[in-house]
PDB file of N, CA and C in Angstrom:
ATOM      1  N   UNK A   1      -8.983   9.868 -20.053  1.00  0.00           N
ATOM      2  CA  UNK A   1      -8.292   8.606 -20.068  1.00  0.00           C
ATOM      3  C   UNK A   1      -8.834   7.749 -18.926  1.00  0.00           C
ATOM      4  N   UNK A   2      -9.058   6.438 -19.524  1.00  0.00           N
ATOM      5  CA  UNK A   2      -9.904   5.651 -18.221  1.00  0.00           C
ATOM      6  C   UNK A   2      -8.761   4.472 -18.035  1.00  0.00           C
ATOM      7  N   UNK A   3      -7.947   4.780 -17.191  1.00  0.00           N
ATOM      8  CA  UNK A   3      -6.914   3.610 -16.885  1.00  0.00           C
ATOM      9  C   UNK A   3      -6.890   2.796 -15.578  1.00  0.00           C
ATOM     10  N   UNK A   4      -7.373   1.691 -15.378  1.00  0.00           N
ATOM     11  CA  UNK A   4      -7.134   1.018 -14.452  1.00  0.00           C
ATOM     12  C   UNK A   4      -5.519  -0.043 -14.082  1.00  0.00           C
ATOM     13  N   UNK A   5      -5.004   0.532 -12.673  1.00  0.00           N
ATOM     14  CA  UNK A   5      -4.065   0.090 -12.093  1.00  0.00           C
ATOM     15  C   UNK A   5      -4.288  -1.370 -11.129  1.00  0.00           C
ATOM     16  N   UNK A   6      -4.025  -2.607 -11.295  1.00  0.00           N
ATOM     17  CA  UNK A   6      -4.231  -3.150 -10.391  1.00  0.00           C
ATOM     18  C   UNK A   6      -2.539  -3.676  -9.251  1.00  0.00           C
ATOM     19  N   UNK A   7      -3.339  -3.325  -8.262  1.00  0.00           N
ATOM     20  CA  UNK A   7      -2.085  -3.793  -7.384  1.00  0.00           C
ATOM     21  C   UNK A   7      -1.854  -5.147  -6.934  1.00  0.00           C
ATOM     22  N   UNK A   8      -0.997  -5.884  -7.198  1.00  0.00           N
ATOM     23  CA  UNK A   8      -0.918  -7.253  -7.234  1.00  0.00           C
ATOM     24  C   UNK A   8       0.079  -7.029  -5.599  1.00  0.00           C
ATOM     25  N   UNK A   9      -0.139  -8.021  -4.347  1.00  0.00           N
ATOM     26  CA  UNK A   9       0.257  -7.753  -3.305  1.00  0.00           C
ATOM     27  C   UNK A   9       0.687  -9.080  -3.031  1.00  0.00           C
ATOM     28  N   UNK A  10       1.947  -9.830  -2.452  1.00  0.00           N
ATOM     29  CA  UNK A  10       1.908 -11.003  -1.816  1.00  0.00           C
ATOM     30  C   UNK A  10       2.276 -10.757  -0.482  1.00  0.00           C
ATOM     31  N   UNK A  11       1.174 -10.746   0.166  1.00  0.00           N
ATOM     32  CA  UNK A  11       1.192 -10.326   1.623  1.00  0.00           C
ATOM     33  C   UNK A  11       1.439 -11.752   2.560  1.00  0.00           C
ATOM     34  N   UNK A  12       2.528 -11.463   3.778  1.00  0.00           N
ATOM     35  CA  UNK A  12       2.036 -12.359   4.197  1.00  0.00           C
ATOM     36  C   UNK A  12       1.529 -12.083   5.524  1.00  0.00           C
ATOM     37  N   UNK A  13       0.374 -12.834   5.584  1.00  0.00           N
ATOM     38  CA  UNK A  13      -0.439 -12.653   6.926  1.00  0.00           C
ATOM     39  C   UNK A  13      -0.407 -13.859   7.606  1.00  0.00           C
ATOM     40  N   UNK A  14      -0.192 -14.123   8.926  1.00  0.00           N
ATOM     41  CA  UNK A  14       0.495 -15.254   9.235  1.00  0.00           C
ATOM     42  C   UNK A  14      -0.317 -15.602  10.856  1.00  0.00           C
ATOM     43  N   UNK A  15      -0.534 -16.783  10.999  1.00  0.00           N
ATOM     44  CA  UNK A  15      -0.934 -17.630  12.119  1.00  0.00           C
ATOM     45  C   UNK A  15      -0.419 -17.079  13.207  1.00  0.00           C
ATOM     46  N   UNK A  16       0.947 -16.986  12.222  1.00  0.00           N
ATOM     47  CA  UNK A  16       1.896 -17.145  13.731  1.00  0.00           C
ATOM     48  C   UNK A  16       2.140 -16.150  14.673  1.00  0.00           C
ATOM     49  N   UNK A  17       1.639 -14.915  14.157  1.00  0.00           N
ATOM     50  CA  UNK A  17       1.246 -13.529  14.880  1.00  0.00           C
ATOM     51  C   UNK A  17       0.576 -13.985  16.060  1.00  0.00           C
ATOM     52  N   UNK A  18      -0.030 -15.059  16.482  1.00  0.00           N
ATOM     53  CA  UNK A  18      -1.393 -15.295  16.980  1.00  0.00           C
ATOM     54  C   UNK A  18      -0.369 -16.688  18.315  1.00  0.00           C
ATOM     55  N   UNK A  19       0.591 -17.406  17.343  1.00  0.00           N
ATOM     56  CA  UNK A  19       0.776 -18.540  18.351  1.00  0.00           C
ATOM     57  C   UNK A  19       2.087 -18.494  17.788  1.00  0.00           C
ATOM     58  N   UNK A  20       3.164 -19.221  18.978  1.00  0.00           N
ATOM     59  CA  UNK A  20       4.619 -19.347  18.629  1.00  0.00           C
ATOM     60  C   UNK A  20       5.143 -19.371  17.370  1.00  0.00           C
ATOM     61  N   UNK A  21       6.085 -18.578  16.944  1.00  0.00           N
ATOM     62  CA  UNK A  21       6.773 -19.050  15.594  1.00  0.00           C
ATOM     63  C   UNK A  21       6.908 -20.107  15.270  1.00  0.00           C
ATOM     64  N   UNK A  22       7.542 -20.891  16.377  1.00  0.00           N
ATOM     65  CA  UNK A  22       7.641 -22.055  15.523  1.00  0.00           C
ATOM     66  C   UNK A  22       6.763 -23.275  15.689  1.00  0.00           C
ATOM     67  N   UNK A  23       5.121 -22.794  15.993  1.00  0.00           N
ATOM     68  CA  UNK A  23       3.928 -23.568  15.773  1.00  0.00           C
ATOM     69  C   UNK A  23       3.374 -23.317  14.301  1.00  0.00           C
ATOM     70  N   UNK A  24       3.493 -22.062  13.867  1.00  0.00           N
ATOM     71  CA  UNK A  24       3.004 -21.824  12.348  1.00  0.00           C
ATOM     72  C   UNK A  24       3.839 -21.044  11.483  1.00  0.00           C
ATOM     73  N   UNK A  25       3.678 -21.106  10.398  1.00  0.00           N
ATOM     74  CA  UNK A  25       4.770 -20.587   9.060  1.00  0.00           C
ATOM     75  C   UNK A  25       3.860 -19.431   8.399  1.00  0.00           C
ATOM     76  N   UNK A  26       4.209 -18.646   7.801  1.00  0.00           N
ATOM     77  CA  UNK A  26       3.205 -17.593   7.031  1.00  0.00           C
ATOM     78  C   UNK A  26       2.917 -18.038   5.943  1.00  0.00           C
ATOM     79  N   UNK A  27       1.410 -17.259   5.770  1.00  0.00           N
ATOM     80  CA  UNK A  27       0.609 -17.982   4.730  1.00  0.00           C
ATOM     81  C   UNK A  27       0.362 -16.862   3.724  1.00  0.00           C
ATOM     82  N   UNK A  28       1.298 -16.817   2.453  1.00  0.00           N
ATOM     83  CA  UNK A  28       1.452 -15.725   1.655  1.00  0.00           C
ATOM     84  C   UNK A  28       0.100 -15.879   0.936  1.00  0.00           C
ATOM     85  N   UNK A  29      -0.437 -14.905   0.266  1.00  0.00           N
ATOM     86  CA  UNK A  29      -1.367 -15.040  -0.292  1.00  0.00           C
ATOM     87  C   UNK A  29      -1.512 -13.298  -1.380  1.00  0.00           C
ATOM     88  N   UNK A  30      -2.039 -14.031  -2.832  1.00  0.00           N
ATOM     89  CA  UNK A  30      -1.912 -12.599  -3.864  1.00  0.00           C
ATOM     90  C   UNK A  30      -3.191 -11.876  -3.810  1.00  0.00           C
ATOM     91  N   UNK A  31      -3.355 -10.746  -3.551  1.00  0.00           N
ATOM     92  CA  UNK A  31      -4.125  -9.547  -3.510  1.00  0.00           C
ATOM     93  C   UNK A  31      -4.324  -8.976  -4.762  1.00  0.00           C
ATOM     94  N   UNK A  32      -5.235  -8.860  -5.518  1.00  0.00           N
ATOM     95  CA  UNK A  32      -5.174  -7.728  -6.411  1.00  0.00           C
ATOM     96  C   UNK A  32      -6.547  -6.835  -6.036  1.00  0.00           C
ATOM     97  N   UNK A  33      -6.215  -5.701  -6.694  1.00  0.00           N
ATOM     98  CA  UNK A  33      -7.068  -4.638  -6.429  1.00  0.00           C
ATOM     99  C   UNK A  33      -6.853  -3.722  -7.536  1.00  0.00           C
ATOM    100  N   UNK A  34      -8.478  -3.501  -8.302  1.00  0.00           N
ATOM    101  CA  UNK A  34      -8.016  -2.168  -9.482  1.00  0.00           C
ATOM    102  C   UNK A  34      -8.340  -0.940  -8.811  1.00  0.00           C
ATOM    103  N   UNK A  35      -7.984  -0.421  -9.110  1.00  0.00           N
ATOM    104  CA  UNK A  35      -7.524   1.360  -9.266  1.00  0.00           C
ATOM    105  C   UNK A  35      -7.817   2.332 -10.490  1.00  0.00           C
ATOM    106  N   UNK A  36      -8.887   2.828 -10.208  1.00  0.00           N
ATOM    107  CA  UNK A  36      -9.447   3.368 -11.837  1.00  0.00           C
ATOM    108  C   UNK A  36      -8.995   4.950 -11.711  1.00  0.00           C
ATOM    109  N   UNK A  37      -8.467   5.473 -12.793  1.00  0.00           N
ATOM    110  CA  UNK A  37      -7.878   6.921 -12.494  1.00  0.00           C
ATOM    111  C   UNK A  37      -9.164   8.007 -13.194  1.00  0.00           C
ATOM    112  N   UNK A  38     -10.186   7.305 -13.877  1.00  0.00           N
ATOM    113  CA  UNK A  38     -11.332   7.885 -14.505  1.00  0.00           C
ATOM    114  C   UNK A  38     -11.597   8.832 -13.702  1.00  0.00           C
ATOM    115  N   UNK A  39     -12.350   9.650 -14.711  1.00  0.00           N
ATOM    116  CA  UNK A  39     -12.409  11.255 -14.073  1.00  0.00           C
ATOM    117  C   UNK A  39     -11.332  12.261 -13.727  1.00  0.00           C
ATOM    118  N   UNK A  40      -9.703  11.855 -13.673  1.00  0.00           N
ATOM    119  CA  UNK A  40      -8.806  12.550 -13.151  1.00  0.00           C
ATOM    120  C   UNK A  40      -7.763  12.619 -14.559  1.00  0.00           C
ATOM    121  N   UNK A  41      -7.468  13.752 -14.446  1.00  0.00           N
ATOM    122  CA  UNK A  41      -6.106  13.852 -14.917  1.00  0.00           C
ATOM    123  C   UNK A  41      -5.249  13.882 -14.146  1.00  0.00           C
ATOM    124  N   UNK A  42      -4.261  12.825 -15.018  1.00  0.00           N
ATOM    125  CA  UNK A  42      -2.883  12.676 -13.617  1.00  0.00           C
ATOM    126  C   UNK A  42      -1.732  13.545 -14.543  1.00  0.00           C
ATOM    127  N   UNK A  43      -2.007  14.361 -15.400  1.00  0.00           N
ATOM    128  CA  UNK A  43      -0.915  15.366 -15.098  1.00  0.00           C
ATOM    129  C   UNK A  43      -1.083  16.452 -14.563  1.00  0.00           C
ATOM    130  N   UNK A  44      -1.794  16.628 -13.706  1.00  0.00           N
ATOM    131  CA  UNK A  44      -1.667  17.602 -12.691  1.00  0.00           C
ATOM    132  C   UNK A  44      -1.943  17.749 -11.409  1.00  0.00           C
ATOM    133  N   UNK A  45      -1.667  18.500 -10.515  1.00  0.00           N
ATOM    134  CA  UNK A  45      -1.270  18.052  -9.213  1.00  0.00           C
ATOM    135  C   UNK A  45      -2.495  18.056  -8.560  1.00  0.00           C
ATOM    136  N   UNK A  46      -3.383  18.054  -8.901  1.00  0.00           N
ATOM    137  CA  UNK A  46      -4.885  17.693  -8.238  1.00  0.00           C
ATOM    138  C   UNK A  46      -5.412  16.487  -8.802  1.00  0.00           C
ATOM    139  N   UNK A  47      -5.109  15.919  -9.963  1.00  0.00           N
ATOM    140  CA  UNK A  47      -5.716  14.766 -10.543  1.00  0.00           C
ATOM    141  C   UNK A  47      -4.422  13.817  -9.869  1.00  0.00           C
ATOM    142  N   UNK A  48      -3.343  13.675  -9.947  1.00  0.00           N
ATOM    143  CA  UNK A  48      -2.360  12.714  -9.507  1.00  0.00           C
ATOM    144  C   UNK A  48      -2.721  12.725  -7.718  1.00  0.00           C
ATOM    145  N   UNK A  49      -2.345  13.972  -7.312  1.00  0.00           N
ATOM    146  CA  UNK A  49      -3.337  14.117  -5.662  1.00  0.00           C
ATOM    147  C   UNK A  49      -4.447  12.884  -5.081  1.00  0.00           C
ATOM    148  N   UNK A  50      -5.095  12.686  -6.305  1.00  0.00           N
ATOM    149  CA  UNK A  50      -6.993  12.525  -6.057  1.00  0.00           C
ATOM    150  C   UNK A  50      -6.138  10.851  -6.332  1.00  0.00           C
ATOM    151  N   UNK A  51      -5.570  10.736  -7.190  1.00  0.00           N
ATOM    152  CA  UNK A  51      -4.923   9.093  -7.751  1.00  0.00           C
ATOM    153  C   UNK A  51      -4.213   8.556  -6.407  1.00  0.00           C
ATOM    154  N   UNK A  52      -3.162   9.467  -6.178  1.00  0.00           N
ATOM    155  CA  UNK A  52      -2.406   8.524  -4.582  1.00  0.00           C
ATOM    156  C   UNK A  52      -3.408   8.768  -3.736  1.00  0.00           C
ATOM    157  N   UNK A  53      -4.636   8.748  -3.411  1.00  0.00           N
ATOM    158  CA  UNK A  53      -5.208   9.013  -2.675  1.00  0.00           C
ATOM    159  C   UNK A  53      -6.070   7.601  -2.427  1.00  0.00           C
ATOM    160  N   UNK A  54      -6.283   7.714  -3.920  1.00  0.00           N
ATOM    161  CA  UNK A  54      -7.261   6.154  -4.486  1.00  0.00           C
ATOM    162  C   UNK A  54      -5.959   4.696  -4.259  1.00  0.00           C
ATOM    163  N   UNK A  55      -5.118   4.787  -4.479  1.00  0.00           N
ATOM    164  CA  UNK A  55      -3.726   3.764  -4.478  1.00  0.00           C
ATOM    165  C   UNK A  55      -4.172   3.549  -2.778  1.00  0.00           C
ATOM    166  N   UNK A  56      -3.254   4.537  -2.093  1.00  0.00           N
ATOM    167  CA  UNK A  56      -3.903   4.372  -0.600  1.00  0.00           C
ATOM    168  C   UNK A  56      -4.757   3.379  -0.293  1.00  0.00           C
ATOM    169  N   UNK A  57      -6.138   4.320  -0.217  1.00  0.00           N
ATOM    170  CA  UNK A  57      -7.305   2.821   0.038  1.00  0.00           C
ATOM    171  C   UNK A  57      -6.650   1.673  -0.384  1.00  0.00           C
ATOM    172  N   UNK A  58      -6.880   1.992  -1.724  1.00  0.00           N
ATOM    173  CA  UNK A  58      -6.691   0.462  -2.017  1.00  0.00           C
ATOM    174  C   UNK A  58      -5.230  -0.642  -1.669  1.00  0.00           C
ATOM    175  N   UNK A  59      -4.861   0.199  -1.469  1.00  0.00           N
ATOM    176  CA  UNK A  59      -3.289  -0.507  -0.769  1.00  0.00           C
ATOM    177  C   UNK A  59      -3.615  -1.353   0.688  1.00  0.00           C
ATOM    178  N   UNK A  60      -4.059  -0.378   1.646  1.00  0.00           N
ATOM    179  CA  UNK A  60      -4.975  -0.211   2.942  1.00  0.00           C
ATOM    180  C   UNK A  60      -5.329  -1.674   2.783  1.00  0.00           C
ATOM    181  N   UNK A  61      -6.689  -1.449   1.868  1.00  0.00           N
ATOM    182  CA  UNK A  61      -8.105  -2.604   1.915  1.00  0.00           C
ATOM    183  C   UNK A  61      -7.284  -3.725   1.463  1.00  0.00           C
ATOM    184  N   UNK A  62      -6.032  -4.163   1.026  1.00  0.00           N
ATOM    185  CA  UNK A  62      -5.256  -5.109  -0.159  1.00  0.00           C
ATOM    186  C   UNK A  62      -5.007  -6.170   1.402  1.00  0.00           C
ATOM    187  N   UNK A  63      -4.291  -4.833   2.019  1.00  0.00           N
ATOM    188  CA  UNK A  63      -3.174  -5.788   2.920  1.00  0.00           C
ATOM    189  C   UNK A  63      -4.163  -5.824   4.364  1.00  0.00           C
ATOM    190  N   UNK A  64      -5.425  -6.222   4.177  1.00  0.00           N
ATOM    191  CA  UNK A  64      -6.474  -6.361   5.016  1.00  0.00           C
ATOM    192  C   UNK A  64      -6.586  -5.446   5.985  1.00  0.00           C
ATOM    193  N   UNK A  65      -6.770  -3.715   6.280  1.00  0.00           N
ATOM    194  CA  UNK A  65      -6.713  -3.387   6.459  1.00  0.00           C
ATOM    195  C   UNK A  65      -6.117  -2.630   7.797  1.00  0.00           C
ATOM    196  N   UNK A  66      -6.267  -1.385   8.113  1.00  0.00           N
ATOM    197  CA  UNK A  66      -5.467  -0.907   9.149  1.00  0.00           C
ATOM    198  C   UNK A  66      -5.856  -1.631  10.484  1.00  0.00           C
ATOM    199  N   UNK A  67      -4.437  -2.631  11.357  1.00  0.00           N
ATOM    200  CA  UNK A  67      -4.977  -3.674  11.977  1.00  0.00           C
ATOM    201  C   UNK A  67      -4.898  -2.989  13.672  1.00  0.00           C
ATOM    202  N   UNK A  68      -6.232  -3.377  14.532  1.00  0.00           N
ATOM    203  CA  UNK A  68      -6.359  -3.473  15.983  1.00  0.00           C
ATOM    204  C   UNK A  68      -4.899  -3.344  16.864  1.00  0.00           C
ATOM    205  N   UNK A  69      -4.889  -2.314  17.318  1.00  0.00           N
ATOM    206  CA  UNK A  69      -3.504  -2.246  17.885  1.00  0.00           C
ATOM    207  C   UNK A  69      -4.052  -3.148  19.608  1.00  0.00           C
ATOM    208  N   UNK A  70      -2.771  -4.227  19.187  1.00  0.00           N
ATOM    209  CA  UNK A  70      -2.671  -5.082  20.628  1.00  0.00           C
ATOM    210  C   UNK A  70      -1.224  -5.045  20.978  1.00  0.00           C
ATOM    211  N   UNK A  71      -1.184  -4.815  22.514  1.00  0.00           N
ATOM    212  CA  UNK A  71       0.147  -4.807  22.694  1.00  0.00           C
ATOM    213  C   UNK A  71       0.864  -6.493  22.493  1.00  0.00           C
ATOM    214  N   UNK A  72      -0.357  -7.172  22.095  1.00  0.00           N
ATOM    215  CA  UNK A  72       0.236  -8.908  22.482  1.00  0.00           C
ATOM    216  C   UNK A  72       0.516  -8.990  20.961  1.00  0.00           C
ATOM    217  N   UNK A  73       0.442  -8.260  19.915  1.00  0.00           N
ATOM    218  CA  UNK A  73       0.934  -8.881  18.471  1.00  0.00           C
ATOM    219  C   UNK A  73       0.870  -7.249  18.066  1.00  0.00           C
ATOM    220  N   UNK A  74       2.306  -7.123  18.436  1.00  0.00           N
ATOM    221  CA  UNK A  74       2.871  -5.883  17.582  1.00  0.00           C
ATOM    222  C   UNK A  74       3.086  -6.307  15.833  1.00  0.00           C
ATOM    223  N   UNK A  75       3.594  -7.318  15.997  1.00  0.00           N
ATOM    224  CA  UNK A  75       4.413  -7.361  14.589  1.00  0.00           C
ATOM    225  C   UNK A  75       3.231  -7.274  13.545  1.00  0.00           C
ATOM    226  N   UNK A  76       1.468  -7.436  13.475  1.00  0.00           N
ATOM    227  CA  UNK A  76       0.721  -7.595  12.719  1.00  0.00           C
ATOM    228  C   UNK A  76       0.743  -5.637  12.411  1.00  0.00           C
ATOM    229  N   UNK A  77       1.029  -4.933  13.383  1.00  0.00           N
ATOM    230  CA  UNK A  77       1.319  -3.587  13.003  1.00  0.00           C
ATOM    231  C   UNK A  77       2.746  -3.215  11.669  1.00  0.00           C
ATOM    232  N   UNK A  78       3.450  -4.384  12.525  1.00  0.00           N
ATOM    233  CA  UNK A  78       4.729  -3.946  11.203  1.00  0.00           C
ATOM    234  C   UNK A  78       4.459  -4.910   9.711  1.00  0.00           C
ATOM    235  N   UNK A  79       3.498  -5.728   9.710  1.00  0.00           N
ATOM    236  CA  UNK A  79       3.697  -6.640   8.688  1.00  0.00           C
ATOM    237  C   UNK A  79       2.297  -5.591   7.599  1.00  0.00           C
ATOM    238  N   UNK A  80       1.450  -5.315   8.311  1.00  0.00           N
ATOM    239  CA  UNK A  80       0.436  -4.286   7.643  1.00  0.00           C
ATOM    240  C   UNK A  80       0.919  -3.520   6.825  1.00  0.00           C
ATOM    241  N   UNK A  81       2.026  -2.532   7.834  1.00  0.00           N
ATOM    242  CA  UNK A  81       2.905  -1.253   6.872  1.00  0.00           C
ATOM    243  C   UNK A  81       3.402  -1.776   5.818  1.00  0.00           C
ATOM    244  N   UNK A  82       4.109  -2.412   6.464  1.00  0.00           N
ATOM    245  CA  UNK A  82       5.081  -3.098   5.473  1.00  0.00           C
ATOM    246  C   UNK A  82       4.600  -3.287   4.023  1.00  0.00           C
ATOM    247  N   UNK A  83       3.202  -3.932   3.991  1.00  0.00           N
ATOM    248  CA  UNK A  83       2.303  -4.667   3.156  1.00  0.00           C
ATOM    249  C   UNK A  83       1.902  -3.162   1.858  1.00  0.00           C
ATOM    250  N   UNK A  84       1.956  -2.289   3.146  1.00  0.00           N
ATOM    251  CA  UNK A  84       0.678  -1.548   2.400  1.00  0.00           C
ATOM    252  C   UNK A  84       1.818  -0.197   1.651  1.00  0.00           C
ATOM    253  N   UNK A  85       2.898  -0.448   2.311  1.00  0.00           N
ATOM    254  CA  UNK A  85       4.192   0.614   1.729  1.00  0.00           C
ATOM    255  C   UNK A  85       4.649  -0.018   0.286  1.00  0.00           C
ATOM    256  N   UNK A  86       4.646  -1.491   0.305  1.00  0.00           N
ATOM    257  CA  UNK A  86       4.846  -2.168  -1.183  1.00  0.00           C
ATOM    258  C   UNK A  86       3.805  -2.153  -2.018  1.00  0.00           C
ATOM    259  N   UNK A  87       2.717  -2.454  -1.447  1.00  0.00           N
ATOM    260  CA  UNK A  87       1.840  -1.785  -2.454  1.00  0.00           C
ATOM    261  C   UNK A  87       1.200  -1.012  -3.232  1.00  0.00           C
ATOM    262  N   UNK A  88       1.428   0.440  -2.265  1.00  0.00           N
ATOM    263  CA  UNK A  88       1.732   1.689  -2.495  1.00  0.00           C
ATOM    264  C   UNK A  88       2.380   1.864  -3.883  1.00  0.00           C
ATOM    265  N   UNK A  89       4.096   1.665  -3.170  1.00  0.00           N
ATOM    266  CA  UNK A  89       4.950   1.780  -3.998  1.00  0.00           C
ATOM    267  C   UNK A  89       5.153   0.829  -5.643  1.00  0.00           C
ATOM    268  N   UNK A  90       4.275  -0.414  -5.421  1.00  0.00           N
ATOM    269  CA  UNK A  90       4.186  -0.880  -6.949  1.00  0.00           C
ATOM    270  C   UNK A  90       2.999  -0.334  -7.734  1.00  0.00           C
ATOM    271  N   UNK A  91       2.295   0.476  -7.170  1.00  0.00           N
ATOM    272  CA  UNK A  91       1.177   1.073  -7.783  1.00  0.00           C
ATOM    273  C   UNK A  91       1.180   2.599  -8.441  1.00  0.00           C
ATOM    274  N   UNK A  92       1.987   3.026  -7.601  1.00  0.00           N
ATOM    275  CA  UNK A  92       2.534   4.200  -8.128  1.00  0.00           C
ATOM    276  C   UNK A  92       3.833   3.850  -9.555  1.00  0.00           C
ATOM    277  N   UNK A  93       4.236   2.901  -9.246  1.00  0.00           N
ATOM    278  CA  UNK A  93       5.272   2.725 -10.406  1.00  0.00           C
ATOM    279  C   UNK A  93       4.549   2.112 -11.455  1.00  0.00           C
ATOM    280  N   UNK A  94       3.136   1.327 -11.091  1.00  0.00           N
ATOM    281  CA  UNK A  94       2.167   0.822 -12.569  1.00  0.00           C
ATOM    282  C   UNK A  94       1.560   2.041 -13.156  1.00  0.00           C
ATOM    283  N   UNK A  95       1.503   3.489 -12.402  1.00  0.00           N
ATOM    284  CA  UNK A  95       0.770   4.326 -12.735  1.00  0.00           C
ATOM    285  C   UNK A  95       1.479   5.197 -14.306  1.00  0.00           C
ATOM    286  N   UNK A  96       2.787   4.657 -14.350  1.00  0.00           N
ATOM    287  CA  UNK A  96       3.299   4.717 -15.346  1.00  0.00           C
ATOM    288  C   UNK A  96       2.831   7.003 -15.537  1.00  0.00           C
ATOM    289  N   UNK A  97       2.560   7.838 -14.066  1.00  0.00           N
ATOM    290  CA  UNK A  97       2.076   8.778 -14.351  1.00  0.00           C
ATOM    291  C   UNK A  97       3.630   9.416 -14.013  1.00  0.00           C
ATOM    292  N   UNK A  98       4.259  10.665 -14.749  1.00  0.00           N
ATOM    293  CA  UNK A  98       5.415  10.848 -13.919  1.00  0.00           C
ATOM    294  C   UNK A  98       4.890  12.076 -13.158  1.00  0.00           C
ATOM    295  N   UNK A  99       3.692  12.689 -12.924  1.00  0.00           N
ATOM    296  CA  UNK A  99       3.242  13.556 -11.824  1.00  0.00           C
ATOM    297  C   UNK A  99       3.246  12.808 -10.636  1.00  0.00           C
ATOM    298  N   UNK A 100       1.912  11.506 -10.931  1.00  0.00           N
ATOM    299  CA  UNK A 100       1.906  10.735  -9.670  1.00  0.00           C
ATOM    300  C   UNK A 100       3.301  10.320  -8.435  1.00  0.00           C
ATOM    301  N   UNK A 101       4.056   9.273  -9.869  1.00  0.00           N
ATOM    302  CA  UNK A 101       5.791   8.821  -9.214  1.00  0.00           C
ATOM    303  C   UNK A 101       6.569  10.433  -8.657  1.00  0.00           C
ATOM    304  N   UNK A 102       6.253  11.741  -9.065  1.00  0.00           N
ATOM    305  CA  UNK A 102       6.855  13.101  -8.450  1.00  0.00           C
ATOM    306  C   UNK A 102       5.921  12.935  -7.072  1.00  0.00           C
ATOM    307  N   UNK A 103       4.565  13.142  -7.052  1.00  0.00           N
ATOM    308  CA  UNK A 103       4.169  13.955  -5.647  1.00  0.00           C
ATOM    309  C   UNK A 103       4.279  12.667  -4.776  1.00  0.00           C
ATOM    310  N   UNK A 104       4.418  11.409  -5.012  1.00  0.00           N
ATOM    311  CA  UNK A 104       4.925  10.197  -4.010  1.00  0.00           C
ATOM    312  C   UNK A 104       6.164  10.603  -3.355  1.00  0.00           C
ATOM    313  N   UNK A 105       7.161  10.517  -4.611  1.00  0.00           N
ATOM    314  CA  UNK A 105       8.793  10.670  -4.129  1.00  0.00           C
ATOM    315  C   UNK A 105       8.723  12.181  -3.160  1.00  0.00           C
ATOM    316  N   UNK A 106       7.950  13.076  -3.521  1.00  0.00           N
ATOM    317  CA  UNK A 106       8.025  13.827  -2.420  1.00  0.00           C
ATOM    318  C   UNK A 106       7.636  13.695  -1.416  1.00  0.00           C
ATOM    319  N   UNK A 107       6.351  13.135  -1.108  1.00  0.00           N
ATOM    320  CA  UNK A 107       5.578  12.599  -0.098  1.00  0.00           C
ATOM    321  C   UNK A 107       6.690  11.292   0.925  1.00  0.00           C
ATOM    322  N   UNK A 108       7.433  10.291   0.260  1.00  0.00           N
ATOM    323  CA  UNK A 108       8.382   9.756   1.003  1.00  0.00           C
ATOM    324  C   UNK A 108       9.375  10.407   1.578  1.00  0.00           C
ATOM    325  N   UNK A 109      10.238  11.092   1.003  1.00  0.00           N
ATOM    326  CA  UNK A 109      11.181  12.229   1.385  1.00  0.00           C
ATOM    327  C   UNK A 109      10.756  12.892   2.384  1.00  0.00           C
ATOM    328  N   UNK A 110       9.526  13.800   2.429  1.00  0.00           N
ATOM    329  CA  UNK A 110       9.027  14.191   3.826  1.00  0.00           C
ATOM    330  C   UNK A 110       8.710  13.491   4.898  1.00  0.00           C
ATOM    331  N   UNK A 111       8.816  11.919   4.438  1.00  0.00           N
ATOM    332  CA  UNK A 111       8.619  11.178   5.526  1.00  0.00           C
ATOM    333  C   UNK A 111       9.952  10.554   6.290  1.00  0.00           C
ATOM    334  N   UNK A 112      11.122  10.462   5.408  1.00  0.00           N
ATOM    335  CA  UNK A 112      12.202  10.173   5.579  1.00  0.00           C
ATOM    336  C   UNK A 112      12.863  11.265   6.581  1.00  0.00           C
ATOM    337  N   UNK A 113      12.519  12.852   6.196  1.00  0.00           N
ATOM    338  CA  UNK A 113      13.125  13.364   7.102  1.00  0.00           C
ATOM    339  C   UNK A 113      12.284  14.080   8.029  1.00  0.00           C
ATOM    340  N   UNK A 114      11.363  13.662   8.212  1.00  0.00           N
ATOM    341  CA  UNK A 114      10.286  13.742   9.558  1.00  0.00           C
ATOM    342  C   UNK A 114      10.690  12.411  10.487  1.00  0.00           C
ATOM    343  N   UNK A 115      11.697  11.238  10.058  1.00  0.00           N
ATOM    344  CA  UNK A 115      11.908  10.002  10.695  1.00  0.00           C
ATOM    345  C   UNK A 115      13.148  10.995  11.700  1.00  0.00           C
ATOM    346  N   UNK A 116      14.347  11.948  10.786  1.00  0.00           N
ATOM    347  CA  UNK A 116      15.141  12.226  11.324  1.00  0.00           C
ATOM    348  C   UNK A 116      15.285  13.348  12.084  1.00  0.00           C
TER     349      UNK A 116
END
């Protein structure tokens, strides 16, 4: 099965990370990115594996990737995650795979209680 996922992202990446809030407004902008599952079977836990793996990147590369840690613009650290956790998460739900949407929901859960 050769199925391509594209992740549609409205990220916003914003000026204003850079200069006072209230000198600039964020500048949303749509991302897409395909996601080809070719070569894999996603019903099983090495082909769905190899798929959130591919979502990732491409989630990553969507929301302009993993950004320069400065202590002078934290928030471009939280607006990244942020970016790249929704995109994640609408890509896994286009994957329409219910292996994939299983080893995610587990993969969050371990992250939920690794928070606690």
């Amino acid at each position: 099965m050769n199925r391509h996922i594209c992740l549609l992202i409205a990220s916003l990446l914003s000026a204003a990370a850079l200069a006072p809030a209230a000198h600039a407004g964020p500048d949303v902008r749509t991302v897409q990115v395909r996601v080809s599952s070719a070569g894999l079977d996603l019903t099983t836990e090495a082909g769905a594996g190899l798929y959130l793996k591919r979502l990732a990147r491409a989630a990553t590369a969507a929301c302009g990737g993993q950004p320069d840690y400065s202590p002078l613009v934290l928030s471009s650290e939280k607006r990244f995650q942020a970016c790249r956790a929704k995109a994640l998460a609408d890509g896994v739900a286009q994957s329409a795979s219910p292996m994939v949407q299983r080893q995610y929901a587990a993969a969050q859960d371990a992250l939920r209680l690794a928070k606690n």
